[in-house]
Protein backbone atom coordinates (compact mmCIF):
# COMPACT_ATOMS: atom_id res chain seq x y z
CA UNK A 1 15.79 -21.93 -10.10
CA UNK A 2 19.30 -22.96 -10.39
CA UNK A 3 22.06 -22.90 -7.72
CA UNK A 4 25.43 -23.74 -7.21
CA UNK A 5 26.41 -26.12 -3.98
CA UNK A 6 29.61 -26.79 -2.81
CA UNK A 7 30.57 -30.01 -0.19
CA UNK A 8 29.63 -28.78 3.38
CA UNK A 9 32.68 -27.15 5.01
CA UNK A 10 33.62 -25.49 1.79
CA UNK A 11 33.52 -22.25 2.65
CA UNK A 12 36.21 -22.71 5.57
CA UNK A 13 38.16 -24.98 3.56
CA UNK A 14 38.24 -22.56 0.74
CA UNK A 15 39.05 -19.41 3.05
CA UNK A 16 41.58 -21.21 4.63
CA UNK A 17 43.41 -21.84 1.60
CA UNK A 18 45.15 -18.51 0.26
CA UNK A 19 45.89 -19.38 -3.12
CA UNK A 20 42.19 -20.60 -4.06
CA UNK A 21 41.82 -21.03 -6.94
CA UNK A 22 45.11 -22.66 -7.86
CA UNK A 23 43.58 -25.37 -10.40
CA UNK A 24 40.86 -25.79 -12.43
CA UNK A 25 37.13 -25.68 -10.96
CA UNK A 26 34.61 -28.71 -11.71
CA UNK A 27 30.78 -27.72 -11.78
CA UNK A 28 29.11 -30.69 -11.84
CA UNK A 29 25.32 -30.41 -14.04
CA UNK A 30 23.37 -33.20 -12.58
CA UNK A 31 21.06 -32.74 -15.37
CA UNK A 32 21.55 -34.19 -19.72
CA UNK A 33 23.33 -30.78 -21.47
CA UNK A 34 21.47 -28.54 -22.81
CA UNK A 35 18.78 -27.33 -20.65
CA UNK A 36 18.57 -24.90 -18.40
CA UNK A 37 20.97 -25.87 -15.38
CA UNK A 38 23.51 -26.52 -18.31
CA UNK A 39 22.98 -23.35 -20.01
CA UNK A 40 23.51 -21.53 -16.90
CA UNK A 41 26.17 -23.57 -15.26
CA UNK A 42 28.04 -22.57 -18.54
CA UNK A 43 27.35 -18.62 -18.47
CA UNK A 44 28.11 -18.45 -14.99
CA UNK A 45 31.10 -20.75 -15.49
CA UNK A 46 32.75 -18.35 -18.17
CA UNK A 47 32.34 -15.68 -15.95
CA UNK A 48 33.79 -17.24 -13.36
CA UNK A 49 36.87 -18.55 -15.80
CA UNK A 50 37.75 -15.09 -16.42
CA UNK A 51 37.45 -13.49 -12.65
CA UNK A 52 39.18 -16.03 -11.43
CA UNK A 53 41.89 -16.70 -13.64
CA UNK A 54 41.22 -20.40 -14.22
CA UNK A 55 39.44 -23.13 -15.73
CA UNK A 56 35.66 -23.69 -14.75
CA UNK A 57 35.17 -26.96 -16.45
CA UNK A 58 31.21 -28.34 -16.51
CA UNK A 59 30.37 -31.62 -16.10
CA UNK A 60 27.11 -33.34 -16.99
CA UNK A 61 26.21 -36.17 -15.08
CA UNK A 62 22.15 -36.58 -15.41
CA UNK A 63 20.31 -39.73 -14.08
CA UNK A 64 17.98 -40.23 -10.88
CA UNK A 65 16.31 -36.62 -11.29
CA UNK A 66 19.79 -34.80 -10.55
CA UNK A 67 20.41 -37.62 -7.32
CA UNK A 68 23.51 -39.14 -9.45
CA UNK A 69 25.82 -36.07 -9.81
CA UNK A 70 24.68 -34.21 -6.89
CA UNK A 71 25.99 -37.46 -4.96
CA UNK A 72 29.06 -37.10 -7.20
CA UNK A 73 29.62 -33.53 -5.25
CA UNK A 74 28.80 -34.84 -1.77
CA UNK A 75 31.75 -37.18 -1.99
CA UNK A 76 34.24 -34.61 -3.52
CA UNK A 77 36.74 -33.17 -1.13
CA UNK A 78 35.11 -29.74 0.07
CA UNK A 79 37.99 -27.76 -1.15
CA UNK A 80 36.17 -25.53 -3.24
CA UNK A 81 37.36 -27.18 -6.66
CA UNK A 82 34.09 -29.32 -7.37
CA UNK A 83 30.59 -27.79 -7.12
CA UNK A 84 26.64 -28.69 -7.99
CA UNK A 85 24.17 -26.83 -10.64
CA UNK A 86 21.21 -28.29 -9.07
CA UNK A 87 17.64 -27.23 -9.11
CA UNK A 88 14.77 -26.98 -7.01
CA UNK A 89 14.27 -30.86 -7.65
CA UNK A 90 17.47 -30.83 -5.08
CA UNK A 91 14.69 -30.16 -2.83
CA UNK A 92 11.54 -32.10 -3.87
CA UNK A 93 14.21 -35.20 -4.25
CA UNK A 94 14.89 -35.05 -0.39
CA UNK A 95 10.97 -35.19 -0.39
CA UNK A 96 9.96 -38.44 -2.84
CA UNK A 97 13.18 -40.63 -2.92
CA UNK A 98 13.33 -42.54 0.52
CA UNK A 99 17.09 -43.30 0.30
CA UNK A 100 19.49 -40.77 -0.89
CA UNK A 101 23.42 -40.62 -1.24
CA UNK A 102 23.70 -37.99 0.76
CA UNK A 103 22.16 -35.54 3.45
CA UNK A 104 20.88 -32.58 1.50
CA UNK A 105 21.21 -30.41 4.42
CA UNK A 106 24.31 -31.41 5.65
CA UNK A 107 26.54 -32.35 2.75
CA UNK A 108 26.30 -29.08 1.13
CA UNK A 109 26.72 -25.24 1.48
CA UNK A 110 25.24 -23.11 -0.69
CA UNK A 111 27.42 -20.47 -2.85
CA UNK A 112 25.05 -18.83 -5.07
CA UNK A 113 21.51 -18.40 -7.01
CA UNK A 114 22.37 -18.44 -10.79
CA UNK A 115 18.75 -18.12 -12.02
CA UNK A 116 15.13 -18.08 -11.25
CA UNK A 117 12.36 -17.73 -13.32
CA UNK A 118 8.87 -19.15 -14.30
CA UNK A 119 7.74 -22.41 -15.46
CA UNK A 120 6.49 -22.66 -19.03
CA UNK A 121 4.05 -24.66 -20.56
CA UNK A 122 5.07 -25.23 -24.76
CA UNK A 123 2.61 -27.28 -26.89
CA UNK A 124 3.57 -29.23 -30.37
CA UNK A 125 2.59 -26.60 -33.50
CA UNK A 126 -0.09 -28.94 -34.59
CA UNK A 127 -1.89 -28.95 -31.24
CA UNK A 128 -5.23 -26.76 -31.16
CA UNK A 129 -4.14 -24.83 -28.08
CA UNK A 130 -2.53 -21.79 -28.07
CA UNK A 131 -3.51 -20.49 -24.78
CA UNK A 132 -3.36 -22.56 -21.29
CA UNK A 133 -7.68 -22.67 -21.43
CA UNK A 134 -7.65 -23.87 -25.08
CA UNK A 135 -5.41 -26.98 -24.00
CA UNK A 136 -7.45 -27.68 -20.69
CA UNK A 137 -10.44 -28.01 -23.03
CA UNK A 138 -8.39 -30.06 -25.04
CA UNK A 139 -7.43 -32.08 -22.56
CA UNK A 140 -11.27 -32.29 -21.17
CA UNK A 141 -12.40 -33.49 -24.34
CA UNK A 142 -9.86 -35.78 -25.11
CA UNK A 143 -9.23 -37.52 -21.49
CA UNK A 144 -6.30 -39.38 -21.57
CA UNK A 145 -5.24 -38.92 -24.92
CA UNK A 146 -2.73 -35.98 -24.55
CA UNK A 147 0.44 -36.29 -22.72
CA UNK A 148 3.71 -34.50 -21.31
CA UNK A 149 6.87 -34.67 -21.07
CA UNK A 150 8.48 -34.23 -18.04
CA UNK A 151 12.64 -34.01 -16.67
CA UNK A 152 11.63 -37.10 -14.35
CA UNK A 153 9.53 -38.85 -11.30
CA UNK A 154 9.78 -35.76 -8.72
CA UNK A 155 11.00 -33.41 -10.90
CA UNK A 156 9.20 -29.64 -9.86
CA UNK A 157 7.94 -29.89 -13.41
CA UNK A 158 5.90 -32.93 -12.97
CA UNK A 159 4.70 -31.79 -9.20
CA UNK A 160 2.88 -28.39 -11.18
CA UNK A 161 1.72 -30.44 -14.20
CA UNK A 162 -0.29 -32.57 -11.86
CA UNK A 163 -1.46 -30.05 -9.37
CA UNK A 164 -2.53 -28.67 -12.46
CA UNK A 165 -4.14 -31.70 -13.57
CA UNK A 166 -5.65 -32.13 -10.10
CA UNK A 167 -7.13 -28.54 -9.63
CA UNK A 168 -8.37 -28.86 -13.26
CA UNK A 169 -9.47 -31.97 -13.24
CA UNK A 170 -7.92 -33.07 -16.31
CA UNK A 171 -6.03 -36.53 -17.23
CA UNK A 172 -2.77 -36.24 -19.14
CA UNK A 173 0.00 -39.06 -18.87
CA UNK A 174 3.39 -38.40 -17.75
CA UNK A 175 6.00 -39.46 -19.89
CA UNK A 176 9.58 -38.92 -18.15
CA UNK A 177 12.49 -38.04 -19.63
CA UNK A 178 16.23 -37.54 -18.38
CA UNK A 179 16.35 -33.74 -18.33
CA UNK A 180 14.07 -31.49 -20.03
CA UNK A 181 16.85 -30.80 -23.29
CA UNK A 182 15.89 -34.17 -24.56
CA UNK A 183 11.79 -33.54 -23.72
CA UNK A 184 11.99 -30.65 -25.74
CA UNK A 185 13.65 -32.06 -28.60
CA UNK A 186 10.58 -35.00 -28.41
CA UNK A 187 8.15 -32.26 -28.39
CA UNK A 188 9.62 -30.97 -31.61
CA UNK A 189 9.89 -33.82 -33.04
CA UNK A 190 5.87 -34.58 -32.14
CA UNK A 191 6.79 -38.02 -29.80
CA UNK A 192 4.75 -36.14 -26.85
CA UNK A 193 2.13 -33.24 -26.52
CA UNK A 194 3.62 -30.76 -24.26
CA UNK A 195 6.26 -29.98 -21.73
């Protein structure tokens, strides 16, 4: 799920102002470019360009599982002009980090949904599993051997990998990554056995 934040009082701010938008419009991708939040900051972002007559300029700024930029947008003025792609790590973060740069609840106001959709589980081509029982037997016979590749420590993609794990009853490592762009490029490249 992706969704755009702004800083708290930005809806008053930005109704109070009557020539919104007057400038260009910052959407901050805490997330590497490339996956998903990225891909539909940008869609969203051109659409918003042209209904709005101005600039929607995206701005990746990955690191802490989406923690760095979304504190980037916390701090902004809440004028309107500077906004958050975040995920639904924005909430598990609030959940597993014990100090963040920000209150989730109180430094931002929601402004839209962009996306929603499944999670995915993608195996390297030379892996004998092509369904999701094929690579828990895999993973059965081979404990410990297989791994995956994860957008971080917290991320929702590593909390359903190991409930999976757990209700399985499988062992597969966690390797971490920085968004899932550059996982997927490892898992094409063969570095790691699924994302």
């Amino acid at each position: 799920m992706a969704t755009l934040l702004g800083a708290a009082p930005f809806c008053a701010v930005a109704l109070a102002q009557e020539a919104w938008p007057s400038r260009p419009i910052t959407v901050v991708v805490p997330y590497p470019a490339g996956g998903s939040n990225d891909v539909f900051a940008r869609a969203v972002g051109r659409r918003l360009s042209e209904a709005l007559g101005q600039p929607v300029l995206i701005d990746n700024k990955p690191g802490a599982g989406g923690t760095l930029g979304t504190g980037i947008v916390a701090k902004a003025l809440p004028d309107g002009y500077t906004l958050a792609a975040v995920s639904s790590s924005f909430v598990t973060n609030a959940a597993v980090q014990p100090r963040l740069p920000f209150d989730p609840v109180e430094s931002f106001a929601p402004v839209a949904m962009m996306a929603k959709g499944p999670f995915i589980v993608a195996v390297r081509s030379d892996l004998p599993a092509n369904t999701p029982a094929q690579l828990l037997a895999l993973a059965r016979q081979q404990p410990g051997k297989l791994n995956y590749a994860s957008s971080g420590p917290g991320s929702t993609n590593q909390f359903a990998t190991e409930l999976l794990k757990a209700s399985a009853g499988v062992f597969i490592t966690h390797i971490p990554y920085r968004g899932m762009a550059p996982a997927t490029t490892d898992l094409m490249g063969a570095a790691v056995s699924t994302c």
